[in-house]
C-alpha atoms as a PDB file:
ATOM      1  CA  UNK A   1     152.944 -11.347  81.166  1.00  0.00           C
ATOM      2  CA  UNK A   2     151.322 -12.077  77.737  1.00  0.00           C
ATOM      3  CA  UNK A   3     149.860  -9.518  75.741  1.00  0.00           C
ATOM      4  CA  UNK A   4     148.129 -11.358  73.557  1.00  0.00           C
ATOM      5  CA  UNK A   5     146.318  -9.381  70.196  1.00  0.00           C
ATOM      6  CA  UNK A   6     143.975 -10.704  67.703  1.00  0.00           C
ATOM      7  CA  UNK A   7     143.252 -11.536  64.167  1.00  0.00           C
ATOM      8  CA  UNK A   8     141.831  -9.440  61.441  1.00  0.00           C
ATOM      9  CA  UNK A   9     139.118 -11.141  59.787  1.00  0.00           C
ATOM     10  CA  UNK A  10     141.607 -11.983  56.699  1.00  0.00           C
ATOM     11  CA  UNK A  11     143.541 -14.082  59.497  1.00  0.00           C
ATOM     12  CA  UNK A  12     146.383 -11.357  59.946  1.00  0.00           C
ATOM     13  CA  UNK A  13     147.829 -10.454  63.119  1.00  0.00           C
ATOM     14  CA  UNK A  14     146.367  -7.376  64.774  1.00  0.00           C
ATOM     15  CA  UNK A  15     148.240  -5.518  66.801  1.00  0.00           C
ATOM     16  CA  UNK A  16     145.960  -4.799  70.172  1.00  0.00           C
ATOM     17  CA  UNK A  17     147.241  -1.455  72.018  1.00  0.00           C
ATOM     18  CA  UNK A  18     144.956  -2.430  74.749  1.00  0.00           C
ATOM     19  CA  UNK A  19     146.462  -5.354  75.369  1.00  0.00           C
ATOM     20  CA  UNK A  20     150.226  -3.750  75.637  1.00  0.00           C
ATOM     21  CA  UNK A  21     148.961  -0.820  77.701  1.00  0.00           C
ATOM     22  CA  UNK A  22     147.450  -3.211  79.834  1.00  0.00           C
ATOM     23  CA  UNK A  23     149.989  -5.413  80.433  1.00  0.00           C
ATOM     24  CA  UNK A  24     152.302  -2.109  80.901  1.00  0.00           C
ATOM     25  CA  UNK A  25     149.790  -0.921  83.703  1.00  0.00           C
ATOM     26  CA  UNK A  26     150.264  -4.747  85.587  1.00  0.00           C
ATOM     27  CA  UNK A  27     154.338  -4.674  84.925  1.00  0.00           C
ATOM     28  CA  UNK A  28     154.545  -0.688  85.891  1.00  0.00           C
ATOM     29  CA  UNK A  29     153.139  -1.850  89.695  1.00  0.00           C
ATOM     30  CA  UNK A  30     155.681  -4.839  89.587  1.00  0.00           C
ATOM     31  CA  UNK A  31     158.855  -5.375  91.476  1.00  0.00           C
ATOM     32  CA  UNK A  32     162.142  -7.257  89.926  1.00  0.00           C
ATOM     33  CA  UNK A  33     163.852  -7.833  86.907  1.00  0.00           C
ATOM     34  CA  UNK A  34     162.685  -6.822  83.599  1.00  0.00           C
ATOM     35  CA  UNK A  35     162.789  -7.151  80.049  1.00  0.00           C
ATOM     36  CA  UNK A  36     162.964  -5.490  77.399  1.00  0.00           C
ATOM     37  CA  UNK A  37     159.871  -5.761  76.327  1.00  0.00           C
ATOM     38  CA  UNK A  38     158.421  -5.805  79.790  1.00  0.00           C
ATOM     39  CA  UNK A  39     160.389  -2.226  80.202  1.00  0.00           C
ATOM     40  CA  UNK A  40     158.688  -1.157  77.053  1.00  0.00           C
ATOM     41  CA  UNK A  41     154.944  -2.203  78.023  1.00  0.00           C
ATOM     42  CA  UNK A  42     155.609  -0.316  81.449  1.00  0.00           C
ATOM     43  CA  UNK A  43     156.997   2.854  79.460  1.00  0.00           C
ATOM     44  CA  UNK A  44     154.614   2.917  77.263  1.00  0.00           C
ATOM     45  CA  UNK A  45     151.601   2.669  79.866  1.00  0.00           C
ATOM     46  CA  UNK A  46     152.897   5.345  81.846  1.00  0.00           C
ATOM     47  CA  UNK A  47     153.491   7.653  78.926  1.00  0.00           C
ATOM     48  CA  UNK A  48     149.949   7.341  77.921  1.00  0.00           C
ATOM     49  CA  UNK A  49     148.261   6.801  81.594  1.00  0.00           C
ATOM     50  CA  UNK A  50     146.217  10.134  81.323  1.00  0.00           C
ATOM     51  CA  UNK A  51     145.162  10.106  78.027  1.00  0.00           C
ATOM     52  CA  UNK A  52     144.112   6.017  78.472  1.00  0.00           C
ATOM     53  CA  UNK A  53     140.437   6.338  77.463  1.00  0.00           C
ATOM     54  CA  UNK A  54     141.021   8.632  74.795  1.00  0.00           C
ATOM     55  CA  UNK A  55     143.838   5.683  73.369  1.00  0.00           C
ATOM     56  CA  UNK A  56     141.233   2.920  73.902  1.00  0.00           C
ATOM     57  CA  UNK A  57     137.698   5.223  72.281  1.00  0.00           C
ATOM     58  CA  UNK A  58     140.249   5.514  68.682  1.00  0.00           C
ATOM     59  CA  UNK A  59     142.393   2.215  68.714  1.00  0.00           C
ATOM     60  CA  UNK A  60     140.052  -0.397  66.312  1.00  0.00           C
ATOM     61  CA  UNK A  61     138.764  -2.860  69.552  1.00  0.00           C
ATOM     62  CA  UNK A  62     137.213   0.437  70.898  1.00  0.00           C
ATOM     63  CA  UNK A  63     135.721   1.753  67.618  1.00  0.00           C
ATOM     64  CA  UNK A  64     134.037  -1.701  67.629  1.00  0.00           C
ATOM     65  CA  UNK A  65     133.019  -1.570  70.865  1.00  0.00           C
ATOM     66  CA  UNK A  66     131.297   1.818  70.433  1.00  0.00           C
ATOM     67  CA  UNK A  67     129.749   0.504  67.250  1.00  0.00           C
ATOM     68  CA  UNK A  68     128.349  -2.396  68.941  1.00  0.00           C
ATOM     69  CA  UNK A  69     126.547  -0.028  71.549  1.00  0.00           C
ATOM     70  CA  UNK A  70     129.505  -1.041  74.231  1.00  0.00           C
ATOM     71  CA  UNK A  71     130.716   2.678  75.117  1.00  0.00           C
ATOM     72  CA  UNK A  72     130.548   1.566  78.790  1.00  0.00           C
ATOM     73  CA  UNK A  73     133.318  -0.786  78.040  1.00  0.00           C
ATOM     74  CA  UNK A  74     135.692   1.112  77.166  1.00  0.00           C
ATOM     75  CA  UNK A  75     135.146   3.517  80.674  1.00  0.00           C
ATOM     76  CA  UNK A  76     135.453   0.444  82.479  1.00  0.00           C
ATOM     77  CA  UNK A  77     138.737  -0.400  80.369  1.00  0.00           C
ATOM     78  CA  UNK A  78     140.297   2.744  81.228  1.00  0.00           C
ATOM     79  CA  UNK A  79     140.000   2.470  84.985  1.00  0.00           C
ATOM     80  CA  UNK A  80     143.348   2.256  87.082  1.00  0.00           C
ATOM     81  CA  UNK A  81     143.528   0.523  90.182  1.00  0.00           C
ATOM     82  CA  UNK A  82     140.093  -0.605  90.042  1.00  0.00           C
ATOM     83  CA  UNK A  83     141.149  -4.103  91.624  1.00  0.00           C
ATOM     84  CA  UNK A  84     143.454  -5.551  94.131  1.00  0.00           C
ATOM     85  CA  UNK A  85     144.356  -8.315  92.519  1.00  0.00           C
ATOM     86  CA  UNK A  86     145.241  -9.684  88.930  1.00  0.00           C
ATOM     87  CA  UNK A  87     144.991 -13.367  87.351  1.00  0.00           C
ATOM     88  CA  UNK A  88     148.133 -15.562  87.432  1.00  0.00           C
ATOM     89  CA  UNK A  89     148.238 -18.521  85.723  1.00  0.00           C
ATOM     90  CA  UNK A  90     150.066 -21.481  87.171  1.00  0.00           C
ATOM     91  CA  UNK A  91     149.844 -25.015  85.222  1.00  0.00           C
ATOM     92  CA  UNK A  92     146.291 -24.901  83.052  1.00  0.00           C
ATOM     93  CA  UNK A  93     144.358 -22.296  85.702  1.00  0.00           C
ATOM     94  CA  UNK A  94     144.362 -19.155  86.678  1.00  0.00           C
ATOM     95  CA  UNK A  95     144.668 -17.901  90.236  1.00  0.00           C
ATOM     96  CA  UNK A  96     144.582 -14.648  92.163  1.00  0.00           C
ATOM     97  CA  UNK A  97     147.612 -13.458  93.366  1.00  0.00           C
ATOM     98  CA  UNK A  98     147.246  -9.889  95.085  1.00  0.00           C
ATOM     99  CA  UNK A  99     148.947  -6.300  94.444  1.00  0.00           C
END
């Protein structure tokens, strides 16, 4: 699992909350061994769960969303169990492997 972030336009690191919560969501629904940072993700996703659109309309990738005329986005963002199946990747490609 890879939550991966972004850049600020000054070539900084930016943290992306969307990116832990979703990883969090994937890791919450999965069975096995975990790390501690895996644990964390999956805490922190179900801590915030209800209030997920609400997280993703104030974090910065949804205020530029919204000012991009993208509101939709984010409602589409915040949707749990919306698919039965995530992306895996094995070698250089990514693959479906079901929930």
């Amino acid at each position: 699992m890879i939550a991966a972030g972004e850049r600020w336009h000054d070539g900084t690191i930016r943290f992306a909350i969307e990116d832990w919560l979703g990883a969090g969501a994937i890791i919450s629904r999965m069975v096995g061994n975990r790390s501690a940072e895996a644990e964390a993700a999956a805490a922190a996703f179900e801590r915030l769960r209800h209030t997920l659109h609400a997280i993703l309309s104030h974090c910065p990738s949804g205020r530029e969303l919204i000012d991009a005329g993208y509101p939709d986005d984010i409602d589409i963002a915040a949707e749990l169990d919306a698919d039965r199946a995530i992306p895996l990747l094995e070698r250089n490609a990514f693959t479906l492997a079901n929930l």
